[in-house]
Protein backbone atom coordinates (compact mmCIF):
# COMPACT_ATOMS: atom_id res chain seq x y z
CA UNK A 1 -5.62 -38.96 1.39
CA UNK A 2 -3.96 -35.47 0.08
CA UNK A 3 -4.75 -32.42 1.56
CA UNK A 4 -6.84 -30.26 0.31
CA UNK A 5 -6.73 -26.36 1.17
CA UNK A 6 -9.95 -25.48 1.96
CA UNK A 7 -10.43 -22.84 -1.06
CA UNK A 8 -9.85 -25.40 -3.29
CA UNK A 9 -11.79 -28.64 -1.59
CA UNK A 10 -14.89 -25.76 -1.36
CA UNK A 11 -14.38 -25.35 -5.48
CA UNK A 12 -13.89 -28.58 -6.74
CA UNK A 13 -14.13 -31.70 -3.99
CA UNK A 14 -16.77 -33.59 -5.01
CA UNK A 15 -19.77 -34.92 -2.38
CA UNK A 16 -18.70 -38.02 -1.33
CA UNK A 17 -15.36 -37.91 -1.14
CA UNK A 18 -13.17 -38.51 1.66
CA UNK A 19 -11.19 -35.37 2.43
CA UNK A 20 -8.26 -34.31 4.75
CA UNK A 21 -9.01 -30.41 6.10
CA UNK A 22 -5.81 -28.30 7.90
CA UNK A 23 -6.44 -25.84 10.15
CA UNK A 24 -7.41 -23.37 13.18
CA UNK A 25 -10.22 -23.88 14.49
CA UNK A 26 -12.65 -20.38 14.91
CA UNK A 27 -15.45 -21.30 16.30
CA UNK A 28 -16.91 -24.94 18.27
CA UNK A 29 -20.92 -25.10 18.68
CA UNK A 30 -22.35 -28.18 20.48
CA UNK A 31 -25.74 -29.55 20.36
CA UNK A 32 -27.34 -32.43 21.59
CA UNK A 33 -26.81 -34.11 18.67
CA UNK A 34 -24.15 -32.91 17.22
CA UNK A 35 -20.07 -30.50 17.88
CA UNK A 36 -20.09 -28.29 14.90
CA UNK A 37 -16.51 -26.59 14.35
CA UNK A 38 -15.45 -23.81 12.05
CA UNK A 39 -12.00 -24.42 10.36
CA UNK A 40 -9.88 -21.88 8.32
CA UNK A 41 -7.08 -22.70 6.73
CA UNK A 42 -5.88 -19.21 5.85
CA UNK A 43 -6.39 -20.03 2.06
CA UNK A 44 -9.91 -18.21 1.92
CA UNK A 45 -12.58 -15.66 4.22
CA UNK A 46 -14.72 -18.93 4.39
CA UNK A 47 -14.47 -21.75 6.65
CA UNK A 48 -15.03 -25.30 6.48
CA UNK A 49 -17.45 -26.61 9.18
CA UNK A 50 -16.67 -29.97 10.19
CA UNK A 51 -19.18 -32.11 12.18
CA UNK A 52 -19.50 -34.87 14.35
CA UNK A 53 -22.09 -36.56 16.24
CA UNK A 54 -22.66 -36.48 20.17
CA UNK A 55 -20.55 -39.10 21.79
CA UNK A 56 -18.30 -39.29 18.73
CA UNK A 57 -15.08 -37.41 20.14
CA UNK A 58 -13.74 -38.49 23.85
CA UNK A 59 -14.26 -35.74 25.79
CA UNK A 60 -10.89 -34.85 26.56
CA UNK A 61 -10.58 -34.62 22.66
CA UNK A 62 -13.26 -32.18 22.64
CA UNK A 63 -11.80 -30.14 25.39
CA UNK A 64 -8.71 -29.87 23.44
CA UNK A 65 -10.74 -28.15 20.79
CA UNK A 66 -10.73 -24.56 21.04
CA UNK A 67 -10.70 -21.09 19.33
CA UNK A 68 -7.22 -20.76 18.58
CA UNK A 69 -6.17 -24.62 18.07
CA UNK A 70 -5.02 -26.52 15.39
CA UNK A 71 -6.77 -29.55 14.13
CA UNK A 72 -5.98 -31.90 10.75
CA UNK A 73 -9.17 -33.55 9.57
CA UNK A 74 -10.56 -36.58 8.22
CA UNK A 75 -13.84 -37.06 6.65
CA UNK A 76 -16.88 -37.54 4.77
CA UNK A 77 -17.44 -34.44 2.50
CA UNK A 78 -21.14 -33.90 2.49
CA UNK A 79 -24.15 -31.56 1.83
CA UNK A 80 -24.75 -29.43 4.65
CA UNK A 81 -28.07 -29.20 6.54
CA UNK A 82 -27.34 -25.42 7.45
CA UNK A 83 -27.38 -22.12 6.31
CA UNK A 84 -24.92 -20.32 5.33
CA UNK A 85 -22.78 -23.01 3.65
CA UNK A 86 -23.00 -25.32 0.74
CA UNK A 87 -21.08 -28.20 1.78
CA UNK A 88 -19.39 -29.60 5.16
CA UNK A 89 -17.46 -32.69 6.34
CA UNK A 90 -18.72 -35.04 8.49
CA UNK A 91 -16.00 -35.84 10.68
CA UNK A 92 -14.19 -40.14 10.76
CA UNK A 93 -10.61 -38.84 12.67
CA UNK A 94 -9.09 -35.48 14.29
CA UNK A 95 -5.68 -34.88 14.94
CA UNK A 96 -4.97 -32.32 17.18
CA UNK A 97 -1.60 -30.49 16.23
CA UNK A 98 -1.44 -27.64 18.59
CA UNK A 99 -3.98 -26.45 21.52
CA UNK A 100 -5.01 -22.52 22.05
CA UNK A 101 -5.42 -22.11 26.25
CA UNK A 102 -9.17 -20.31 26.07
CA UNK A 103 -7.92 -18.59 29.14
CA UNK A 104 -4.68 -17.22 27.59
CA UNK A 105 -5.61 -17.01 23.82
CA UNK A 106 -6.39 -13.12 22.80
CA UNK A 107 -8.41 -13.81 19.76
CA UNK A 108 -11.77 -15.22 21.22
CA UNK A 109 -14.91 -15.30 19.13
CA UNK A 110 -15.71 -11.81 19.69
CA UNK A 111 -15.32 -8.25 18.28
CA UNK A 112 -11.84 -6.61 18.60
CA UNK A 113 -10.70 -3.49 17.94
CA UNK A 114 -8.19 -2.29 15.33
CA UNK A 115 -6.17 -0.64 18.07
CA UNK A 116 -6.19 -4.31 19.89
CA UNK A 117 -5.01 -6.21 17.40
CA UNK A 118 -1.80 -3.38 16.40
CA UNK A 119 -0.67 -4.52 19.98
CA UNK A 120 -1.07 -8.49 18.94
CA UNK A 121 0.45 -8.01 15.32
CA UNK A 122 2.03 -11.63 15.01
CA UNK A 123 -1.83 -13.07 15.97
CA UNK A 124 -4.07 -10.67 13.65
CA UNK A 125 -3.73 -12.19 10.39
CA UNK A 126 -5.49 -15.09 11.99
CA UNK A 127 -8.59 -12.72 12.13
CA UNK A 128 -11.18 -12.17 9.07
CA UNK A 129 -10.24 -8.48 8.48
CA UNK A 130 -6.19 -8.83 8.09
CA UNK A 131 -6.29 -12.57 6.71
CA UNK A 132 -8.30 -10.74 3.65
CA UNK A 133 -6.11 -7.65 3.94
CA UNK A 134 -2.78 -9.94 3.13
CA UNK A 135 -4.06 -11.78 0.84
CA UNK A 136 -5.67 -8.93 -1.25
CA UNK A 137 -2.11 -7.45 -0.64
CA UNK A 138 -0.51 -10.40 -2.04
CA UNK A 139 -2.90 -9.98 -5.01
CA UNK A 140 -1.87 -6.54 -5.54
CA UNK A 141 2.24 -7.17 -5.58
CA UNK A 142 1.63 -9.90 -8.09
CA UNK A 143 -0.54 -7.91 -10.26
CA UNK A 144 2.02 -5.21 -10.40
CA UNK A 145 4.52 -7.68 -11.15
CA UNK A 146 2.88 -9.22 -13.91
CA UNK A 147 1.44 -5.80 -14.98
CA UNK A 148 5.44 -4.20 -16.04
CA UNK A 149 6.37 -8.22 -16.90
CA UNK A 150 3.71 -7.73 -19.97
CA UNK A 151 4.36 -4.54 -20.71
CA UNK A 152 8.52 -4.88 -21.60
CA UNK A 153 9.42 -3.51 -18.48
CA UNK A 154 12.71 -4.79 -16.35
CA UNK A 155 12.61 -5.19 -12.51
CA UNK A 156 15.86 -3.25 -11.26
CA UNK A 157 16.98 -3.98 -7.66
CA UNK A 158 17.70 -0.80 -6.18
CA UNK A 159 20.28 -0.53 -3.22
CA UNK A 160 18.56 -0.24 0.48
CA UNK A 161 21.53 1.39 1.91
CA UNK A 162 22.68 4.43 0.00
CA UNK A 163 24.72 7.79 0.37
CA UNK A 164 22.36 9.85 -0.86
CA UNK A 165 19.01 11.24 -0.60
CA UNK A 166 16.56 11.69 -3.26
CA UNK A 167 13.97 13.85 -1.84
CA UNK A 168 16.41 16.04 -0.20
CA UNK A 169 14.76 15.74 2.94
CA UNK A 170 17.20 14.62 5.18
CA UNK A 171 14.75 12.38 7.36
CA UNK A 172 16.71 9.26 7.22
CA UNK A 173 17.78 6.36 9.13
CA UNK A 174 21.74 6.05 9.53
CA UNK A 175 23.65 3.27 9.05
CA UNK A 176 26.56 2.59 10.78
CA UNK A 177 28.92 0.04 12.49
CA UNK A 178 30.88 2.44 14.28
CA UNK A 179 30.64 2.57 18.11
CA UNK A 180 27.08 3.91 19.53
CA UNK A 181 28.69 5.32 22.61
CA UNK A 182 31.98 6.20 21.64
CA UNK A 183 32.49 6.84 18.00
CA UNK A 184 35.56 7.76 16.90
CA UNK A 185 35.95 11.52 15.79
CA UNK A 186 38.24 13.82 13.62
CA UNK A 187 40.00 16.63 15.01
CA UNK A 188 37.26 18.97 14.59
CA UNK A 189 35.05 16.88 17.06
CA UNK A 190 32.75 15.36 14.25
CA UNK A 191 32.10 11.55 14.00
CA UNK A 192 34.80 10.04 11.71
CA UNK A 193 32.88 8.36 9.18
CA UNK A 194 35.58 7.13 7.37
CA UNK A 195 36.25 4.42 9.75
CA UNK A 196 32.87 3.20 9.46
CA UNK A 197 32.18 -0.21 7.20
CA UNK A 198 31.64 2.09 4.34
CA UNK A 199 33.96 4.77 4.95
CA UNK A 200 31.57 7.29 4.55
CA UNK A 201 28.27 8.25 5.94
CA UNK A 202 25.40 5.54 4.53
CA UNK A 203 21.39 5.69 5.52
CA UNK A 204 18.67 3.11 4.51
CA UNK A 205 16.78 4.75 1.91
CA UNK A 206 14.06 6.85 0.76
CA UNK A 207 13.59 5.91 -2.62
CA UNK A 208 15.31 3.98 -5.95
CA UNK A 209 14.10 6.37 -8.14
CA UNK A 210 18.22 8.14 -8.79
CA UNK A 211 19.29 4.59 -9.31
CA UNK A 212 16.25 3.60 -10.90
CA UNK A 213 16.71 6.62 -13.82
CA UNK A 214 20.46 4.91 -14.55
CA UNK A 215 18.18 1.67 -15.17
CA UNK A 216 15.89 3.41 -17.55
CA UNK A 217 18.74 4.95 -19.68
CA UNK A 218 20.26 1.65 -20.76
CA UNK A 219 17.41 -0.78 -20.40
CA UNK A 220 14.49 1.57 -21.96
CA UNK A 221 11.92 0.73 -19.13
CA UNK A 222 12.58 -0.76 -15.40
CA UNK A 223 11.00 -0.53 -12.01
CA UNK A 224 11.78 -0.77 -8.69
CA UNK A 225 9.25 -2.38 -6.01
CA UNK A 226 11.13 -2.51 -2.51
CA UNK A 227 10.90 -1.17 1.07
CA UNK A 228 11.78 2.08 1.87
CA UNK A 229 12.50 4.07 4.92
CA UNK A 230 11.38 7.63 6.12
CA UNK A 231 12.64 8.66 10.38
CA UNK A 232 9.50 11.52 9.51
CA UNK A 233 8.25 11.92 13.03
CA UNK A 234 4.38 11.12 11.95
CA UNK A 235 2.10 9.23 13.82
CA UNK A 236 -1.03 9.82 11.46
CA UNK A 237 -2.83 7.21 9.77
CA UNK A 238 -1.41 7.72 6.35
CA UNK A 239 2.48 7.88 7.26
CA UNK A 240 5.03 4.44 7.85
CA UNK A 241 8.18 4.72 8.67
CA UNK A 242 9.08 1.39 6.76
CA UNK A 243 7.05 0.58 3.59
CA UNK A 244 7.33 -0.39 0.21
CA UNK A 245 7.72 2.06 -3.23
CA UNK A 246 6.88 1.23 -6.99
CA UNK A 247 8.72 3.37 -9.08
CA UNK A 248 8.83 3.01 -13.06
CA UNK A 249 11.00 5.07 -14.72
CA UNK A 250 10.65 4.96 -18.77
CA UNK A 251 13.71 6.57 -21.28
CA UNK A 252 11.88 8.39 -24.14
CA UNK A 253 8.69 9.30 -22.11
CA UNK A 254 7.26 12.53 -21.74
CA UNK A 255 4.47 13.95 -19.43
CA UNK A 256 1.96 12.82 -21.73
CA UNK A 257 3.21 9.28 -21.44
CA UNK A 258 3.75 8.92 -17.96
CA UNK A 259 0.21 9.89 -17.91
CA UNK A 260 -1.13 7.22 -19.62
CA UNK A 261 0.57 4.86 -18.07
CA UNK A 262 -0.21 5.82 -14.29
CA UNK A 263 -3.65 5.50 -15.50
CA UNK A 264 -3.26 1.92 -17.33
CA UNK A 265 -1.32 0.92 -14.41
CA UNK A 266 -3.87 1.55 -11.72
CA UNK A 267 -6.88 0.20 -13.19
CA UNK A 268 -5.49 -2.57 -14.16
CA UNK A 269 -3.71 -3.53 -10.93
CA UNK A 270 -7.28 -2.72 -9.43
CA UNK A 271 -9.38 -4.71 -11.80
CA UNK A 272 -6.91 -7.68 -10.97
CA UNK A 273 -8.04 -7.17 -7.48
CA UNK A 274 -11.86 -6.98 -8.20
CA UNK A 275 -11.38 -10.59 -10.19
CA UNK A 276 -9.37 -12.37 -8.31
CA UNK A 277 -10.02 -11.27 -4.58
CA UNK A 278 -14.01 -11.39 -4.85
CA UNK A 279 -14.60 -13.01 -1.12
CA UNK A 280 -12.07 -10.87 0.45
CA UNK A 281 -13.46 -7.54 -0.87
CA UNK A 282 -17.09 -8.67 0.27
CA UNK A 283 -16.10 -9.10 3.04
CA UNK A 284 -14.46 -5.99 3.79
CA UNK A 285 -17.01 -4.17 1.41
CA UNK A 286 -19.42 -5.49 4.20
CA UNK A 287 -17.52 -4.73 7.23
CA UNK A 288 -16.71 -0.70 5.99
CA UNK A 289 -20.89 -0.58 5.70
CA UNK A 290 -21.06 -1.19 9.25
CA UNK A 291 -18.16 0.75 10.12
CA UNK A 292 -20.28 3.95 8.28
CA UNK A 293 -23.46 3.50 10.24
CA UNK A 294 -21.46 4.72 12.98
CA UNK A 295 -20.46 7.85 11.76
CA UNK A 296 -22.33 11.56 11.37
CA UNK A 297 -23.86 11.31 8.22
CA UNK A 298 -22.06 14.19 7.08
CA UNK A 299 -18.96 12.09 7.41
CA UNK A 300 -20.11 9.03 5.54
CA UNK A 301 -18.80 8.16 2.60
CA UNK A 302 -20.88 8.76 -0.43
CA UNK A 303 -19.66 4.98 -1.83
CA UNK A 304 -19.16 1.54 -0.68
CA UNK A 305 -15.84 -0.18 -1.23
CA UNK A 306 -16.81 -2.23 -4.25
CA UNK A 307 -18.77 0.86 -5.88
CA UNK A 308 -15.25 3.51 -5.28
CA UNK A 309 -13.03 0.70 -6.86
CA UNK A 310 -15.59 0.08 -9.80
CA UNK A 311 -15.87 4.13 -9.90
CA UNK A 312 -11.98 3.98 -10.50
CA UNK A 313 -12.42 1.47 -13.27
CA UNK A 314 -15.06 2.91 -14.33
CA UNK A 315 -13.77 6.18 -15.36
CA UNK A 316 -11.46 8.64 -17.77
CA UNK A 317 -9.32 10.46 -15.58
CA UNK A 318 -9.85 14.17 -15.38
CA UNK A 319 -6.29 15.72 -16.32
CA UNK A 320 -5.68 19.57 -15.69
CA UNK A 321 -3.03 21.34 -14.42
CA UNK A 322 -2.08 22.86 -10.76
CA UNK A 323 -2.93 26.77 -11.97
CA UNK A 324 -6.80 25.28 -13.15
CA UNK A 325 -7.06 23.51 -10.12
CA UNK A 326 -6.13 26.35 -7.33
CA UNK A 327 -8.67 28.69 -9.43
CA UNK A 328 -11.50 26.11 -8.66
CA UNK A 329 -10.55 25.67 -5.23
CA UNK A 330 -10.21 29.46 -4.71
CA UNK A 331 -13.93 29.93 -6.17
CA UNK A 332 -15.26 26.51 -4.36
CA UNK A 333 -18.26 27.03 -1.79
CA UNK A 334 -15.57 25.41 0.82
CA UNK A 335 -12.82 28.19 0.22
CA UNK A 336 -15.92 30.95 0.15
CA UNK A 337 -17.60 29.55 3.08
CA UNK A 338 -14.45 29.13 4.94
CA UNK A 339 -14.54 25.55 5.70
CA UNK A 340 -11.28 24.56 4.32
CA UNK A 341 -8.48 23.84 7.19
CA UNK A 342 -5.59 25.25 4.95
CA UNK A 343 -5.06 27.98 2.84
CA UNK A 344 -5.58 27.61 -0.81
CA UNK A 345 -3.77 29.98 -3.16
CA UNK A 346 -1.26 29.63 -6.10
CA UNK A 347 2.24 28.37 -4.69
CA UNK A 348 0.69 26.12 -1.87
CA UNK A 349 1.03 22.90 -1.98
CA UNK A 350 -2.41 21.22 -2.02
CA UNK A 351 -3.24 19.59 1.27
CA UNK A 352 -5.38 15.73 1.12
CA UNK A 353 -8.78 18.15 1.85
CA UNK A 354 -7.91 19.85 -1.33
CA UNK A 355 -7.46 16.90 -3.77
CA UNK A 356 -10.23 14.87 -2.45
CA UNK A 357 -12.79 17.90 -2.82
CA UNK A 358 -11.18 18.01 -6.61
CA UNK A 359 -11.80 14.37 -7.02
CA UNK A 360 -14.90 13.63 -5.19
CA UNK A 361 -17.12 16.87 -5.28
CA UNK A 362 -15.80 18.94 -8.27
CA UNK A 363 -15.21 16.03 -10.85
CA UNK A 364 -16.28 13.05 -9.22
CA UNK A 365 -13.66 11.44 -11.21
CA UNK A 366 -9.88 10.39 -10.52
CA UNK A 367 -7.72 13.55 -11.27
CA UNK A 368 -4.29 13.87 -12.23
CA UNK A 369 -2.93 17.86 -11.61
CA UNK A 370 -0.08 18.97 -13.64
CA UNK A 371 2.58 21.86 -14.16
CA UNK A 372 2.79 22.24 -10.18
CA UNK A 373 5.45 24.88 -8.90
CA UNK A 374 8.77 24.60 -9.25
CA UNK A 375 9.28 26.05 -5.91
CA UNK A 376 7.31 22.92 -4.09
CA UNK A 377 8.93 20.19 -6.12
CA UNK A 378 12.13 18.32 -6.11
CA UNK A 379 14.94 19.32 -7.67
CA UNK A 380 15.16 16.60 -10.68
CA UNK A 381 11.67 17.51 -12.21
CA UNK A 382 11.74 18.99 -16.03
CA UNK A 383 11.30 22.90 -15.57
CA UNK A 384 8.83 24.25 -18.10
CA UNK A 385 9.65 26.76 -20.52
CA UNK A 386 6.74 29.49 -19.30
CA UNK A 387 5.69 30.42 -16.24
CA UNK A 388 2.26 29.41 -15.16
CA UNK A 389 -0.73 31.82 -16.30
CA UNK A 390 -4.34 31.64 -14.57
CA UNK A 391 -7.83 32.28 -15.94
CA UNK A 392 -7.75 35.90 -15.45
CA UNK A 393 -4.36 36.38 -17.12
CA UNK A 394 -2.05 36.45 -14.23
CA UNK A 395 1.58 35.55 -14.32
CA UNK A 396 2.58 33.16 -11.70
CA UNK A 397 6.00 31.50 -11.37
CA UNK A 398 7.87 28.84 -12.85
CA UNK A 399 6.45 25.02 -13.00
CA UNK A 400 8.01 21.53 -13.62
CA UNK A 401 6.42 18.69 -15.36
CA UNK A 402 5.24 16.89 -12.30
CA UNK A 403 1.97 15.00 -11.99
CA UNK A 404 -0.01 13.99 -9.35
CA UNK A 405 -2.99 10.97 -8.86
CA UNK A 406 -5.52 11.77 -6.99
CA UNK A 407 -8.05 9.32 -6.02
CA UNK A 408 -11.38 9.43 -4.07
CA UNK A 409 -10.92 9.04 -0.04
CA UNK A 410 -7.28 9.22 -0.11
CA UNK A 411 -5.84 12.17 -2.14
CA UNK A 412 -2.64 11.37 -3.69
CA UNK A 413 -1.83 7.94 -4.46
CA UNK A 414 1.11 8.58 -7.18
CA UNK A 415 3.55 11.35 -7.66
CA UNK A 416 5.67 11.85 -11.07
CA UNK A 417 7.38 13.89 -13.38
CA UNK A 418 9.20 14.18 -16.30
CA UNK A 419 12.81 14.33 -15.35
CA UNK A 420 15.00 17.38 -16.06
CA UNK A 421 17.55 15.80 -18.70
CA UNK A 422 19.73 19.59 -19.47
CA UNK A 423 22.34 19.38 -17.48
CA UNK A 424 22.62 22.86 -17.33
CA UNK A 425 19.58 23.27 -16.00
CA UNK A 426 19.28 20.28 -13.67
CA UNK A 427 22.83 21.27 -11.90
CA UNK A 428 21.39 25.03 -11.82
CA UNK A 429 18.93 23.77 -9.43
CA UNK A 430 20.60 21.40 -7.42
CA UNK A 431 22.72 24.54 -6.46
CA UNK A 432 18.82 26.45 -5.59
CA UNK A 433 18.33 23.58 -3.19
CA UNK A 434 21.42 23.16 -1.86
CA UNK A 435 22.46 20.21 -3.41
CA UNK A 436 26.36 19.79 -3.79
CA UNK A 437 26.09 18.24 -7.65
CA UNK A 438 29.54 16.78 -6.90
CA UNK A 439 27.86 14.36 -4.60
CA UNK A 440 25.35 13.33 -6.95
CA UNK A 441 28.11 13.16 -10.08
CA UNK A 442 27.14 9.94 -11.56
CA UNK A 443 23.83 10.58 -11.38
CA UNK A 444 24.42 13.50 -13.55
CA UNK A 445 26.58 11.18 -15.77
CA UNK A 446 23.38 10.33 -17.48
CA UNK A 447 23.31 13.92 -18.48
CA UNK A 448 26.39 14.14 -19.71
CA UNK A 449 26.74 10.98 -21.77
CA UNK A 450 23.61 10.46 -24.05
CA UNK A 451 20.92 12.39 -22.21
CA UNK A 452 17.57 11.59 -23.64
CA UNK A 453 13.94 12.68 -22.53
CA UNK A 454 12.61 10.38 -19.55
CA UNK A 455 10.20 10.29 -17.41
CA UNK A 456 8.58 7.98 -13.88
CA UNK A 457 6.39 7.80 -11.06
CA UNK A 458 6.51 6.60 -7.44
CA UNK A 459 2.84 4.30 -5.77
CA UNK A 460 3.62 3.90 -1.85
CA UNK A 461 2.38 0.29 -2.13
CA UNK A 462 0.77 0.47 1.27
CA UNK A 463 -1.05 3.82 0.23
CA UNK A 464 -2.83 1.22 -2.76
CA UNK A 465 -3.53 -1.61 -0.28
CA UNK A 466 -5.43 1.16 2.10
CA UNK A 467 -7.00 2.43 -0.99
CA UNK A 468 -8.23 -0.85 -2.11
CA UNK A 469 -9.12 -2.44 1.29
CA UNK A 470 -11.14 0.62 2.23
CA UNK A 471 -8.77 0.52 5.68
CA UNK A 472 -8.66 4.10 7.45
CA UNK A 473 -5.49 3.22 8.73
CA UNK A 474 -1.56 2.63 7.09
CA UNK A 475 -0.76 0.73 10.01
CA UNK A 476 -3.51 -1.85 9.41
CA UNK A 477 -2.18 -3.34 5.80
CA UNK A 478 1.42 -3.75 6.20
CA UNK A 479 1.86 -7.14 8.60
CA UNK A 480 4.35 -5.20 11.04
CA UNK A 481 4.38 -1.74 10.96
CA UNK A 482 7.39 0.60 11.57
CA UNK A 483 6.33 4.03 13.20
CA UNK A 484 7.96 6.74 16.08
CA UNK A 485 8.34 4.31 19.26
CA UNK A 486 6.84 1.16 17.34
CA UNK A 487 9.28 -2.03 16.23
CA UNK A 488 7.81 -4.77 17.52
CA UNK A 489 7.71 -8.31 16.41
């Protein structure tokens, strides 16, 4: 008898046959005439119920039995008498391959909350919500895999310990083998990196997307998909300080370009997720309905799971730049009435109240912003040639090329530019920021040797699997998550 995983024996096992079922067992019922247990497998949301009648089982078997245990098997598949499934399997042998202590076992046949089930991280994927959360994850990386596959991209392993830093930020985790307590130091009283494994000071990194430019200007097209590391101080439900970046970078793309290919690449990755992850999002398209009947209706959301990912599909994204936007927000009944938290004015940069009023009340599309200030933006962005000018005819300051997704619920979900490729101009503003270009000299090797126009964008891959999930919480779609005072498991 092979085994069958239980998405695939509820598919295509004919009635009749004799089947072998693996799995933990969720749920045991027992009637007079019958023990009815719910198996899952971890290959689907659905279970398997398994039956057998009264007297069947020894009763120490049965004890065995529990919410948490793990059982192998054998039986009759058959047409089932209940509601609420098509088939079951009426039950010859059990093995019993591990037992769950009811008395010990945290995940018993009840509601938990999300906070709960943080604290039991290596158990929760054994629960509904986060078994459909990793495998609609799973769905997602392979999506984005095959999405750059297709389209004549190359996959470029970027290093995870690096000397520099590409945001400039200087929020990152060290790396060192050098002596916690007593490092050795020069004779100014600093710590003497050059007796470290590297001889120089290393950190685990922030992003690929330096390394991932050299890529693009020998190979055309690459991307990077890989964890990345930010010591921010955050403990809000959109920041990790581990997670994972996808970040194409493209020789011979402009703004325009980069564009049209966030927008390709999202709805596509998301329409993979709609076809192939069907149960999953039910389910959690369910669960979020309940999870809104709780709330002020002021605070509910104006669309279901299913309906926001369709409405992402669904639609032409609204493309205008940073200058258009702040003059809608400044004339916006929020900004008039006084109801926004931050400040909205031309040089700010747009806070996740601000792009989701764009998207979800103004357009009621997806927008990408444009032309944002140079001022706000990192140093390797493409500087525009004029300064900014709003609706009235003001003069505002410089801009770069940089774009910005913004999706309903969320706010930003990608952030891109065209790169600066004058190396005049790129070094000039290195030295603004305070960026020694010397550190950073075969980066600007690309400049100097065959610079052509490029362009790229980085997609926190976690901020995507919140997005699609419908999850109000980062910490809740990554399997262990990294924050300030959390590294367990």
């Amino acid at each position: 008898m092979s085994y069958l995983p239980i998405q695939q024996l509820l598919k295509t096992a004919p009635i009749g046959t004799t089947v072998t079922v693996k799995g933990w067992v969720r749920t045991k019922r027992e009637s007079k005439n019958a023990v009815f247990i719910a198996l899952n497998d971890g290959s689907t949301i659905n279970n398997i119920q398994v039956v057998s009648e009264a007297g069947q089982l020894p009763e120490e078997t049965l004890k065995l039995i529990t919410t948490g245990s793990c059982l192998a098997i054998t039986g009759q598949l058959v047409e089932s008498q209940g509601a609420g499934q098509a088939v079951e399997v009426k039950i010859s042998s059990v093995t019993i391959y591990g037992t769950a202590d009811p008395e010990k076992y945290p995940l018993q046949p009840k509601r938990h909350s999300l906070e709960f089930l943080r604290e039991i991280a290596h158990l929760r994927p054994r629960t509904n919500t986060f078994s459909a959360i990793l495998r609609i994850r799973h769905a997602l990386a392979f999506a984005v895999h095959q999405y750059f596959n297709d389209n004549g991209f190359y996959y470029l392993n970027t290093p995870i310990i690096t000397a520099s830093d590409a945001e400039g930020a200087g929020e990152m985790f060290r790396v060192t083998t050098l002596n916690a307590t007593k490092p050795p130091l020069t004779e100014d009283g600093k710590v003497d990196y050059s007796q470290d494994f590297f001889g120089r000071e290393t950190n685990l990194t922030v992003s690929g997307q330096l390394e991932g430019e050299l890529g693009a200007m020998a190979l055309g097209k690459i991307y990077t998909f890989g964890p990345t590391f930010r010591a921010e101080n955050s403990n809000t439900t959109r920041h990790l300080a581990e997670f994972w970046m996808i970040e194409p970078e493209m020789a011979f793309f402009e703004l325009e370009d980069n564009m049209n290919l966030a927008e390709d690449f999202l709805k596509t990755i998301i329409r993979y997720a709609l076809q192939h992850c069907a149960d999953d999002l039910a389910f959690l398209d369910n669960r979020l309905k309940e999870e809104e009947k709780t709330k002020k209706k002021e605070e509910q959301s104006e669309l279901g799971l299913l309906e926001k990912l369709q409405f992402v599909i669904s639609n032409d994204f609204v493309r205008l730049t940073y200058t258009e936007a702040i003059d809608i927000l400044i004339n916006s009944k929020p900004a008039k009435k006084g109801q926004f938290q931050y400040e909205v004015g031309w040089g700010v940069d747009l806070q996740s109240e601000h792009e989701r009023y764009l998207v979800e009340k103004h357009f009621k599309k997806p927008v990408i912003l444009t032309n944002y200030p140079r001022e706000i933006k990192a140093f390797y962005m493409k500087q525009d040639t004029e300064s900014a000018v709003g609706a009235r005819g003001e003069v505002f300051g410089p801009t770069v090329r940089a774009m910005d997704v913004l999706f309903p619920g969320i706010g930003e979900i990608i952030g891109g530019s065209q790169r600066e490729d004058d190396l005049d101009k790129l070094t000039a503003r290195m030295h603004e920021v305070g960026i020694e270009p010397e550190a950073l000299w075969w980066y600007l090797d690309t400049r100097r040797f065959g610079s052509a126009p490029h362009a790229g964008f980085g997609l926190g891959f976690e901020r995507l699997v919140l997005f699609v999930t419908g999850m109000g919480n980062i910490r809740d779609v990554i399997p262990f998550p990294r924050a300030p005072k959390t590294a367990e498991f």
